[in-house]
Protein backbone atom coordinates (compact mmCIF):
# COMPACT_ATOMS: atom_id res chain seq x y z
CA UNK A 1 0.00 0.00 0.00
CA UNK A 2 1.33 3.40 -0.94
CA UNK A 3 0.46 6.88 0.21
CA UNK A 4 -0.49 9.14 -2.60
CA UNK A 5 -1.80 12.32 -1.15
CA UNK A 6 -4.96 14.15 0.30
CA UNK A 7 -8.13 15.58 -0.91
CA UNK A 8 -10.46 18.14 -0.14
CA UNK A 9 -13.59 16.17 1.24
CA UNK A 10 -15.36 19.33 0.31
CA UNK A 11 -14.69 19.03 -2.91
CA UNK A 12 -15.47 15.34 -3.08
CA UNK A 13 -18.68 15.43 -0.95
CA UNK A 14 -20.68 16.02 -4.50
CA UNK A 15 -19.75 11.99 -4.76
CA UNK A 16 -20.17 10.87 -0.75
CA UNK A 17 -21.12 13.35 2.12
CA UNK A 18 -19.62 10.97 5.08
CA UNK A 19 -15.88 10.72 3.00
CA UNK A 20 -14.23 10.06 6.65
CA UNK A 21 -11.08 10.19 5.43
CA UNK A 22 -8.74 12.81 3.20
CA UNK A 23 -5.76 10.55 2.73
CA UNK A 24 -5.69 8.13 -0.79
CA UNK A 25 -3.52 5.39 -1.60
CA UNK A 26 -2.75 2.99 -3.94
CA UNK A 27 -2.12 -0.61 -3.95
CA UNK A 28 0.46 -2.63 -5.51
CA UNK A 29 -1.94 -4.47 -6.97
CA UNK A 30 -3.92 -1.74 -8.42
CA UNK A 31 0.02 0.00 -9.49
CA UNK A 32 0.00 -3.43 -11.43
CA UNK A 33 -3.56 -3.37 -12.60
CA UNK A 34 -2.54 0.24 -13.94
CA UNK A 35 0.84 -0.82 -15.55
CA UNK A 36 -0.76 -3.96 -17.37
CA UNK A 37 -3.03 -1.91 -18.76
CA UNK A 38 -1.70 1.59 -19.58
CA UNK A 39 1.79 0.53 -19.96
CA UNK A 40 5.40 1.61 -17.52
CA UNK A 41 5.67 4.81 -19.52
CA UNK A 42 2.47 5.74 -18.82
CA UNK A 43 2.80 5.08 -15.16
CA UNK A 44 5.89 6.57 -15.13
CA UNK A 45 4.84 9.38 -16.57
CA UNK A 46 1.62 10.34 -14.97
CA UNK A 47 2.10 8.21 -11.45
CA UNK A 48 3.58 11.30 -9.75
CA UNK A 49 0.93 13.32 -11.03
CA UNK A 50 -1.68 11.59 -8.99
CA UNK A 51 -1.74 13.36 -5.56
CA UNK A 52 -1.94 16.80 -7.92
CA UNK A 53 -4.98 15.72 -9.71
CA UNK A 54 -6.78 14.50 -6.29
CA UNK A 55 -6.06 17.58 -4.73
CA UNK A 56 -7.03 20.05 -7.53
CA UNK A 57 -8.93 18.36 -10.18
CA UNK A 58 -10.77 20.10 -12.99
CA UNK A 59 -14.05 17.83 -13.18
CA UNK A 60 -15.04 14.46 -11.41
CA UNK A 61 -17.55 12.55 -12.60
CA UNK A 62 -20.03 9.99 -11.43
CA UNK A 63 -18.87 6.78 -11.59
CA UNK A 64 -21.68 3.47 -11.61
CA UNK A 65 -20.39 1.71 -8.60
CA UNK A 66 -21.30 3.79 -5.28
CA UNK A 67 -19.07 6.11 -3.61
CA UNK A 68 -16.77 5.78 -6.49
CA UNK A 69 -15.70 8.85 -9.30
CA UNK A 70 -13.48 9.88 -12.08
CA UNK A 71 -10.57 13.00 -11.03
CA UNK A 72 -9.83 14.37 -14.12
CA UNK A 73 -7.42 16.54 -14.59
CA UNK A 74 -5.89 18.23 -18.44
CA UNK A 75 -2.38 18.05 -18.61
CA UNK A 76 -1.10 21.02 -20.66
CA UNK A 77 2.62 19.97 -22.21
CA UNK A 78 0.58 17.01 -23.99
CA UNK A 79 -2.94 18.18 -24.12
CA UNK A 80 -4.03 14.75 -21.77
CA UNK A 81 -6.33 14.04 -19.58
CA UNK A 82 -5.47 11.85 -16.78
CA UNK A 83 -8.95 10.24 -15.25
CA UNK A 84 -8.11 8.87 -11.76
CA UNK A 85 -10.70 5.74 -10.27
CA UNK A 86 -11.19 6.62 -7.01
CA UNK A 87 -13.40 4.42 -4.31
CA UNK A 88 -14.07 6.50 -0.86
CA UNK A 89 -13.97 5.38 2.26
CA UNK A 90 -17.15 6.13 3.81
CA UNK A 91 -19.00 5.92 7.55
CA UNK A 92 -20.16 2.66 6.31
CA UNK A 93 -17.17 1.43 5.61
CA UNK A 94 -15.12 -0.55 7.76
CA UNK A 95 -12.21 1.40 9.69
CA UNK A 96 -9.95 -0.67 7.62
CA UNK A 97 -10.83 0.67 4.02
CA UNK A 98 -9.18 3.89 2.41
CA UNK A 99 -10.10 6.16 0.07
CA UNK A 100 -8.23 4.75 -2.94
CA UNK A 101 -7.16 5.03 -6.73
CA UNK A 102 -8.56 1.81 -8.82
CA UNK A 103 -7.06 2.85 -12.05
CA UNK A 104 -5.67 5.37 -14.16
CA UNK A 105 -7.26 5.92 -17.59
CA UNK A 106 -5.68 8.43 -20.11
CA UNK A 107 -7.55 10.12 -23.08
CA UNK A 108 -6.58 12.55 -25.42
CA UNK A 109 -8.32 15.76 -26.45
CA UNK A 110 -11.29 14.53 -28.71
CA UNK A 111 -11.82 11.51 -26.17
CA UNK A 112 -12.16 13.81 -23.21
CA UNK A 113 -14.14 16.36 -25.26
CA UNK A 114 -16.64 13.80 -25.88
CA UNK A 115 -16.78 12.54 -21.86
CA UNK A 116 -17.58 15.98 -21.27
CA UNK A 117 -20.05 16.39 -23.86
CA UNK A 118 -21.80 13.22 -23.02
CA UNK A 119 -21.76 13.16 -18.85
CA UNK A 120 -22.96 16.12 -16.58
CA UNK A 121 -20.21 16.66 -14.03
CA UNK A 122 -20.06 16.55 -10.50
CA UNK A 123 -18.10 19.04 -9.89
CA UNK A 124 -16.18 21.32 -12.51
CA UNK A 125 -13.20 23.75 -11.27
CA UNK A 126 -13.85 27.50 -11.65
């Protein structure tokens, strides 16, 4: 298990009003999960990005599982967005579960143009 950062639970309580925790992590599992299936250099490249686009993301979206949502945040040097998986820990939660990243999914512009176009947003940065 790896610390990745903290969010605002303000922010975040659009997806879950009893968030009882502002610290994420990641598993190894779940680092795996995300190198399998975006590749090293994506990881690499994005991985230390992570706590950044908790803590200040420019939309999050609903997600179909509960307490679950997509951080997204638009990378300007490449013109990607980075959509973070993120499952809160909530009051019904055990006091063992964290908040914590599932995966990583990247998109470029047109793909992320069309998430926007096609999902209302829980929450969009000023």
């Amino acid at each position: 298990m790896r610390y990745v950062g903290k969010i605002d639970r303000e922010i975040y309580s659009c997806v879950a009003g009893d968030i009882v925790t502002d610290e994420v992590i990641i598993t190894d599992e779940r680092v795996q999960h995300i190198i399998d299936r975006r590749g090293k250099a994506f990881y690499d490249a994005y991985s230390l990005a992570f706590a950044d686009i908790l803590a200040d993301p420019d939309y999050i979206f609903a997600d179909s599982r509960p307490n679950t949502a997509l951080a997204c945040k638009t990378f300007s040097r490449d013109g990607t967005a980075v959509n973070l998986v993120v499952r809160f820990a909530v009051g019904s939660d055990g006091p063992q579960y964290k908040n914590s990243i599932i995966t990583a999914i990247k998109e470029n512009e047109k793909r992320f143009a069309q998430r926007i176009r096609n999902n209302v947003p829980l929450y969009k940065k000023e």
